[in-house]
Every structure is written in structure tokens, then in C-alpha cells.
N, C-alpha and C. Protein backbone atom coordinates (compact mmCIF):
# COMPACT_ATOMS: atom_id res chain seq x y z
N UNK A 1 -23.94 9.30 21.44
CA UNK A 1 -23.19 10.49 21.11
C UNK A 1 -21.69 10.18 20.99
N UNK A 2 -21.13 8.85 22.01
CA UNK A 2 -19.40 8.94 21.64
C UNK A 2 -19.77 8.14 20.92
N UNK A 3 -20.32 7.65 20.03
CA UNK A 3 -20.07 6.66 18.54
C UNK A 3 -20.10 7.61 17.74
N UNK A 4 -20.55 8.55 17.41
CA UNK A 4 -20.78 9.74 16.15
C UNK A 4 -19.01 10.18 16.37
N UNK A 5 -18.88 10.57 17.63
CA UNK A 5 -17.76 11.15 18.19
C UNK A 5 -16.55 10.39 16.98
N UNK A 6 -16.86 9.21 17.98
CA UNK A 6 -15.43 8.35 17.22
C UNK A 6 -15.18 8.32 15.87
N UNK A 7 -16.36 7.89 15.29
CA UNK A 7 -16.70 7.66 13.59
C UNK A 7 -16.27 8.72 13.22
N UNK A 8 -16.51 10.08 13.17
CA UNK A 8 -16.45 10.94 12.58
C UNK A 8 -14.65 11.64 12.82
N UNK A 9 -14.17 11.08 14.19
CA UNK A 9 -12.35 11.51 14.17
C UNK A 9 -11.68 10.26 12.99
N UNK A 10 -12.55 9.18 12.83
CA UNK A 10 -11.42 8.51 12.11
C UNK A 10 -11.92 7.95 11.14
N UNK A 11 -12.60 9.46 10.09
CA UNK A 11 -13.59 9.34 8.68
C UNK A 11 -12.35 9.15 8.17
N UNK A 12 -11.14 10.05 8.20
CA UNK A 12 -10.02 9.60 7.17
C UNK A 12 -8.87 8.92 6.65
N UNK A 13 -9.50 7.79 7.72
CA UNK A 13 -8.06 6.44 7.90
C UNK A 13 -8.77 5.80 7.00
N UNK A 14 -9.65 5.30 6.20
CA UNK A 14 -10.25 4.59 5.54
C UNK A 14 -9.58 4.77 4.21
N UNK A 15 -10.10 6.28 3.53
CA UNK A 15 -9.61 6.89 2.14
C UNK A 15 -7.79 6.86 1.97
N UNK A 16 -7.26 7.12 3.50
CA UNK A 16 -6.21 7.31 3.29
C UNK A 16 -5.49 5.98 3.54
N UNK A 17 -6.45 4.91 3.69
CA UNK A 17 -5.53 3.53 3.29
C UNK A 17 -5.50 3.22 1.96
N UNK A 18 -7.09 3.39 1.44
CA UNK A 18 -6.81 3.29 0.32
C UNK A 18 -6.09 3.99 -0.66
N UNK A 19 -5.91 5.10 -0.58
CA UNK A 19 -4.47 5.50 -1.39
C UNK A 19 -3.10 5.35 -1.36
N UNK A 20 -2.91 4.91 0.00
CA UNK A 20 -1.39 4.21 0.02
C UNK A 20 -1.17 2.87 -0.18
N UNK A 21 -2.64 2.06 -0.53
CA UNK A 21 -3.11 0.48 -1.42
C UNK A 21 -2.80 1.11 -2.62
N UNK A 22 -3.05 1.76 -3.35
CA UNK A 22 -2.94 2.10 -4.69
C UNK A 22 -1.32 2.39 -5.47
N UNK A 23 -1.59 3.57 -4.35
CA UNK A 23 0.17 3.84 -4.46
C UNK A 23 1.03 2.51 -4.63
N UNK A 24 1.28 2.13 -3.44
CA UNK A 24 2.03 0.79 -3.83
C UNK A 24 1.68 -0.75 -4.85
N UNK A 25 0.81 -0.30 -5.12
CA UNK A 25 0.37 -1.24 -6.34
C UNK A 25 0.60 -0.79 -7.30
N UNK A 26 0.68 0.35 -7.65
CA UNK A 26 1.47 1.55 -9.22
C UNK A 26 2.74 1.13 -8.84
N UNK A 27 3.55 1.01 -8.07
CA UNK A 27 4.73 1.29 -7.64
C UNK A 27 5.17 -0.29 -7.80
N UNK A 28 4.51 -1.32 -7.17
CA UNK A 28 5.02 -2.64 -7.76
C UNK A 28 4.99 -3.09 -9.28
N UNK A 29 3.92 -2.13 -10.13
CA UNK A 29 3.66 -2.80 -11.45
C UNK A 29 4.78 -2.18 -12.22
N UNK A 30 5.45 -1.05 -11.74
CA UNK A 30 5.81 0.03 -12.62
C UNK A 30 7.61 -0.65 -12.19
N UNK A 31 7.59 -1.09 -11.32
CA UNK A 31 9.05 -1.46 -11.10
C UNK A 31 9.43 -3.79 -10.65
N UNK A 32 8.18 -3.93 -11.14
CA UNK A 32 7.68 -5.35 -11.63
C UNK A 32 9.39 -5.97 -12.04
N UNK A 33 9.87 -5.86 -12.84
CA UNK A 33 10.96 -6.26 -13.62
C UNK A 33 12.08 -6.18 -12.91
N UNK A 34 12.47 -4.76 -12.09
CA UNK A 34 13.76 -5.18 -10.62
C UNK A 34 13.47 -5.92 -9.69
N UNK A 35 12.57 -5.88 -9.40
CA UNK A 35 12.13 -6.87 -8.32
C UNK A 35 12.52 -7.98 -8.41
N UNK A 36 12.01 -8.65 -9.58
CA UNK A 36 12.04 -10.04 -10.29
C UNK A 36 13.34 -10.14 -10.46
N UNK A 37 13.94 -9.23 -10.81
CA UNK A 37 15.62 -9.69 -11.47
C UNK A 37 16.14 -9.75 -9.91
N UNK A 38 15.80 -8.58 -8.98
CA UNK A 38 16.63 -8.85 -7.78
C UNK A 38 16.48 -10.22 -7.30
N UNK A 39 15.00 -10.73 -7.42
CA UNK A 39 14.90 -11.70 -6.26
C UNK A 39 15.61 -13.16 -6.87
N UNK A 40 15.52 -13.25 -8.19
CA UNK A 40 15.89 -14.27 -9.06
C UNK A 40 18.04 -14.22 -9.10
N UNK A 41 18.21 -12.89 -8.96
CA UNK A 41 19.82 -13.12 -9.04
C UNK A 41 20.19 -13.24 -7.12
N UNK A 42 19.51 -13.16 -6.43
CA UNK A 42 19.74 -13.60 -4.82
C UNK A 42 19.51 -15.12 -4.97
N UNK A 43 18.70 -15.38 -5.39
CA UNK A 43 18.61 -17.20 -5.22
C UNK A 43 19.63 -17.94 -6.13
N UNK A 44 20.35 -17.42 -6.78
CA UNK A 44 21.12 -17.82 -7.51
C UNK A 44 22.64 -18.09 -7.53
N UNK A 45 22.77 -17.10 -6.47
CA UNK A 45 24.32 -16.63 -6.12
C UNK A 45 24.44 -17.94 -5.07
């Protein structure tokens, strides 16, 4: 009975990782190009 218990308080850490995996994977592709320029003009200076 406390295994149903547990499972069932933390059904929504799963879904809600995977949308903040997603999120930040839209968010790296979509801003891909500052990144790159930031990290490339720091090694440079």
C-alpha cells in the first residue's frame, strides 16, 4: 500500500521533466548562433 502511495504523489515529476528537456532544447536550437558567437569571441579575447 506505501508503494501505490509513493508512485502515485510523484506521477508528475516524470512529464514535468520532460517538458523542461524540451523546453531547453527549443531554446538552445533557436538561440544556437549567440551561444556560438559568445563562446567563440571569449576564447579569443
Amino acid at each position: 500500500m506505501a508503494t501505490i502511495r509513493y508512485v502515485a504523489k510523484h506521477a508528475g515529476a516524470s512529464p514535468a521533466g520532460v517538458i523542461v528537456t524540451i523546453t531547453l532544447v527549443i531554446m538552445v536550437l533557436i538561440f544556437q548562433r549567440r551561444i556560438v558567437e559568445g563562446l567563440t569571441s571569449g576564447a579569443t579575447k
